[in-house]
C-alpha atoms as a PDB file:
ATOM      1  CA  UNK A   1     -22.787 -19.456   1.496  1.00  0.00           C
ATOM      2  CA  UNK A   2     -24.470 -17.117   3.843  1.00  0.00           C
ATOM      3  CA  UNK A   3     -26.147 -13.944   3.025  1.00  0.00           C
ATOM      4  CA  UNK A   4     -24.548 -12.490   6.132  1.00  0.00           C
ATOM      5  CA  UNK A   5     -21.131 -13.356   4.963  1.00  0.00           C
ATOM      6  CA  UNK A   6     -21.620 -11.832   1.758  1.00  0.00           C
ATOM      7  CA  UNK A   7     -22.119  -8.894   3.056  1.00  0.00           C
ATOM      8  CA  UNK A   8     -19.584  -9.363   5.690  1.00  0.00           C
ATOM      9  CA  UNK A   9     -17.551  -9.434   2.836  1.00  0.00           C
ATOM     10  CA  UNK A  10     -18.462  -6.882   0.884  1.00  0.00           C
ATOM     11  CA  UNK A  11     -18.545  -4.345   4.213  1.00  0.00           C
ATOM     12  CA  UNK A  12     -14.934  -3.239   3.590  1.00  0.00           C
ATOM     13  CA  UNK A  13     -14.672  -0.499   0.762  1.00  0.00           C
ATOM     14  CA  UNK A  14     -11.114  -1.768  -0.240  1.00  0.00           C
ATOM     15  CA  UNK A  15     -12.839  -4.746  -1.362  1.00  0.00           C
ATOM     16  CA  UNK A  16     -15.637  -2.977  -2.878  1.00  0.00           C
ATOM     17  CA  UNK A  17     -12.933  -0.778  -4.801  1.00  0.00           C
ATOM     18  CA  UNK A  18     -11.281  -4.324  -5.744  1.00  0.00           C
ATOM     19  CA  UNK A  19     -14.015  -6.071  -7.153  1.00  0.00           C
ATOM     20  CA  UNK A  20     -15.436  -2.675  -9.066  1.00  0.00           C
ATOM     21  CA  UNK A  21     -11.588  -3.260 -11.011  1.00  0.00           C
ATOM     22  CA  UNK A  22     -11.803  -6.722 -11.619  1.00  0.00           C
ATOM     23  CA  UNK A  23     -15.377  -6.661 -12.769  1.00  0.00           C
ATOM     24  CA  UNK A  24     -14.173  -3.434 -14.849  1.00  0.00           C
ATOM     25  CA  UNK A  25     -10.884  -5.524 -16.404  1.00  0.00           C
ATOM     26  CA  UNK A  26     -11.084  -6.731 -20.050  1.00  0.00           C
ATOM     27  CA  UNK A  27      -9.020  -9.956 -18.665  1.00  0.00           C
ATOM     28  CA  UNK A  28      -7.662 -11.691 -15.099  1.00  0.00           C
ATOM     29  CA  UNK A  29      -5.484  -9.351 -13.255  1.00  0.00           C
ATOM     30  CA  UNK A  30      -2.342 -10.044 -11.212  1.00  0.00           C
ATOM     31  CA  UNK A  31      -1.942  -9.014  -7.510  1.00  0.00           C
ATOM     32  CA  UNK A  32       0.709  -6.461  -8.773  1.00  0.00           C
ATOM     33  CA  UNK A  33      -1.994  -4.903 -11.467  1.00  0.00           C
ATOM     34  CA  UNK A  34      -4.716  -4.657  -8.761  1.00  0.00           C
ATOM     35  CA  UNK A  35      -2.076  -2.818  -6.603  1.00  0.00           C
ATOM     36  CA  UNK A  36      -1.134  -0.345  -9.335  1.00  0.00           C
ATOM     37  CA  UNK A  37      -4.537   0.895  -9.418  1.00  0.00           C
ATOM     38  CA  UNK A  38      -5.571   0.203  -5.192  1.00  0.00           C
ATOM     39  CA  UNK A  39      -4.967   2.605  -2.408  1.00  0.00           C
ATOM     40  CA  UNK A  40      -2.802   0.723  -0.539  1.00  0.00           C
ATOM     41  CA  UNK A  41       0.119  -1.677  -0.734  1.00  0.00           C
ATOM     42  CA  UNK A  42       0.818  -5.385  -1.913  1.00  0.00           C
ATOM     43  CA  UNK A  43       0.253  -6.999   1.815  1.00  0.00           C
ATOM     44  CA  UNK A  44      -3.805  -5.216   1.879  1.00  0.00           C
ATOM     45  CA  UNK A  45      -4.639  -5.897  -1.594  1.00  0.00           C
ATOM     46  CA  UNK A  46      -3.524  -9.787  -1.316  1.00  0.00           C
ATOM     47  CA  UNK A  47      -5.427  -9.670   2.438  1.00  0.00           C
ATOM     48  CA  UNK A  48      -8.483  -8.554   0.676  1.00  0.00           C
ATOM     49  CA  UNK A  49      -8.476 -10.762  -2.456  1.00  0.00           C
ATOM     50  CA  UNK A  50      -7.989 -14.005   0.027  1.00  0.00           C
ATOM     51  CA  UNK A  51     -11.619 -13.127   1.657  1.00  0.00           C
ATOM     52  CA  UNK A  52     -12.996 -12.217  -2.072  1.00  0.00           C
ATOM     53  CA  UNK A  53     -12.117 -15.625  -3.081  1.00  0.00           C
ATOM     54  CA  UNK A  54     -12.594 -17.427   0.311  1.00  0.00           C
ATOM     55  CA  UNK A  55     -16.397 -16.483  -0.426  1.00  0.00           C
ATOM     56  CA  UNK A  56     -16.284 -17.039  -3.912  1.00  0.00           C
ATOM     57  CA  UNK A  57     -17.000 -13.963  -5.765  1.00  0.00           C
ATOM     58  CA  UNK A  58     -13.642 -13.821  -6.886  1.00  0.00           C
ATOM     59  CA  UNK A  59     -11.858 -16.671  -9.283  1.00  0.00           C
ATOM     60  CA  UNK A  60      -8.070 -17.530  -8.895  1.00  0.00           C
ATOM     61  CA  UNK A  61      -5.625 -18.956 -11.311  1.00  0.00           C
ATOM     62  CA  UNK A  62      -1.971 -19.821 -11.393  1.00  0.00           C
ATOM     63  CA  UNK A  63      -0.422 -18.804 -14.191  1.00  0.00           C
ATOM     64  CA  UNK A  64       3.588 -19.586 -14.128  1.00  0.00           C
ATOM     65  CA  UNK A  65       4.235 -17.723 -11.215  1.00  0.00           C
ATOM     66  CA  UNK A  66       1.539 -15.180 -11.182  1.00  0.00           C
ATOM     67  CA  UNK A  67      -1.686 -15.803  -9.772  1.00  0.00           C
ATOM     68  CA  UNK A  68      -4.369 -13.963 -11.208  1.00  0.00           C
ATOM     69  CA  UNK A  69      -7.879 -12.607 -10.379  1.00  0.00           C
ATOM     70  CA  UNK A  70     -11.211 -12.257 -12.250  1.00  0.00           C
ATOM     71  CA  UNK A  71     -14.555 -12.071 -10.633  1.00  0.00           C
ATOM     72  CA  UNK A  72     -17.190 -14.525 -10.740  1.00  0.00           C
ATOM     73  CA  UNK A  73     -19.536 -13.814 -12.402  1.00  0.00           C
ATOM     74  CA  UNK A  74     -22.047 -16.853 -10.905  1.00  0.00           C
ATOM     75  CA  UNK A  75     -21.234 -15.528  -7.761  1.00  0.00           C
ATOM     76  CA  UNK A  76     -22.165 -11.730  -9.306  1.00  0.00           C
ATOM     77  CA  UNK A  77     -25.650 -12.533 -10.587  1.00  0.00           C
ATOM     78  CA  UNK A  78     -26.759 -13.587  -7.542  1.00  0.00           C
ATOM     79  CA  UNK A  79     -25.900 -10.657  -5.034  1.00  0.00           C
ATOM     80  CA  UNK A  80     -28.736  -8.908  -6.226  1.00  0.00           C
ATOM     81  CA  UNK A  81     -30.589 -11.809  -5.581  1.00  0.00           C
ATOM     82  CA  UNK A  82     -29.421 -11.774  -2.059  1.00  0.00           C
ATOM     83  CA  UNK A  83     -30.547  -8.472  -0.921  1.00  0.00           C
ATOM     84  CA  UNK A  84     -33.831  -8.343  -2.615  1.00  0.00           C
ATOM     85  CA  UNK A  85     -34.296 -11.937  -0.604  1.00  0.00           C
ATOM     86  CA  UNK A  86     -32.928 -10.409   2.718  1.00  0.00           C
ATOM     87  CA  UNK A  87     -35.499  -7.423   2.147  1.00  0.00           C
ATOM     88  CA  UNK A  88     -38.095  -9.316   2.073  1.00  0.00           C
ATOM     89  CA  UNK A  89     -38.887  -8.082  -2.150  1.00  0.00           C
ATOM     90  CA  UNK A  90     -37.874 -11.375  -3.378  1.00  0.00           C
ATOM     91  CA  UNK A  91     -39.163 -14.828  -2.094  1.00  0.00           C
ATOM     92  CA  UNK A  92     -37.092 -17.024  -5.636  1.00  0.00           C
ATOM     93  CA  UNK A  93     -34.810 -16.057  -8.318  1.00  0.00           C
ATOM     94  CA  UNK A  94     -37.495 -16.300 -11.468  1.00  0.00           C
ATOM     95  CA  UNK A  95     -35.992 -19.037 -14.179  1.00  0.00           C
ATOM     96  CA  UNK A  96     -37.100 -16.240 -16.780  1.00  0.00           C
ATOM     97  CA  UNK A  97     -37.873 -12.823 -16.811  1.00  0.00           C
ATOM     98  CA  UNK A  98     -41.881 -12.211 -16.756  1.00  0.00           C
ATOM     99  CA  UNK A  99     -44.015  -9.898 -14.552  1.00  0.00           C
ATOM    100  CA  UNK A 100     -42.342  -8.652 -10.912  1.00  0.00           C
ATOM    101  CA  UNK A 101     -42.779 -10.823  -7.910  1.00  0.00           C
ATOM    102  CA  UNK A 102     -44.347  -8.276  -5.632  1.00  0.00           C
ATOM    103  CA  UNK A 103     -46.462  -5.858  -7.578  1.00  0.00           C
END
C-alpha cells in the first residue's frame, strides 16, 4: 500500500465523513446505517465504502444478508505514520514511545 493511494483515498470528504462514523460507531455498521447518517444516497455511500475497503482502512463482514463495516484500526494507526514519513518528520515508526525522532 502506497502512501499516495492513501491519500488518494482519503481526498474525497464523503469518505472522510464515512470513516469519522465508523471510527465513531460503538459496533460494525450496515450500508443502510451509514446512509441514515451520510449526505447522499445508498449507490455513493456503497461507491465510497468499496475504495475504503479496497485500501484497507475499512473491514467488511457478511452477516446473513447484511454486510457490515468497521474501520481498521491497523490500517488507522499507521496514517499518522504516513504523513509524518511523507513530510520528511519521521524516518521509522518507534517500537515504543521514548524521546521524538527529530528534536
Amino acid at each position: 500500500m502506497t502512501y499516495a493511494a492513501w491519500f488518494k483515498a482519503l481526498s474525497d470528504p464523503t469518505r472522510v465523513q464515512i470513516l469519522n462514523l465508523l471510527a465513531a460507531a460503538h459496533g460494525p455498521l450496515s450500508v443502510g446505517e451509514i446512509v441514515e447518517h451520510a449526505e447522499v444516497g445508498q449507490p455513493t455511500v456503497s461507491h465510497h465504502l468499496k475504495i475504503l475497503a479496497d485500501m484497507r482502512l475499512v473491514l467488511r463482514r457478511r452477516d446473513g444478508t447484511n454486510v457490515l463495516y468497521s474501520v481498521d484500526q491497523a490500517a488507522l494507526d499507521s496514517c499518522p505514520s504516513a504523513a509524518d514519513a511523507v513530510c520528511g518528520r519521521l524516518s521509522a515508526r518507534p517500537a515504543r514511545p521514548g524521546p521524538p525522532l527529530h528534536p
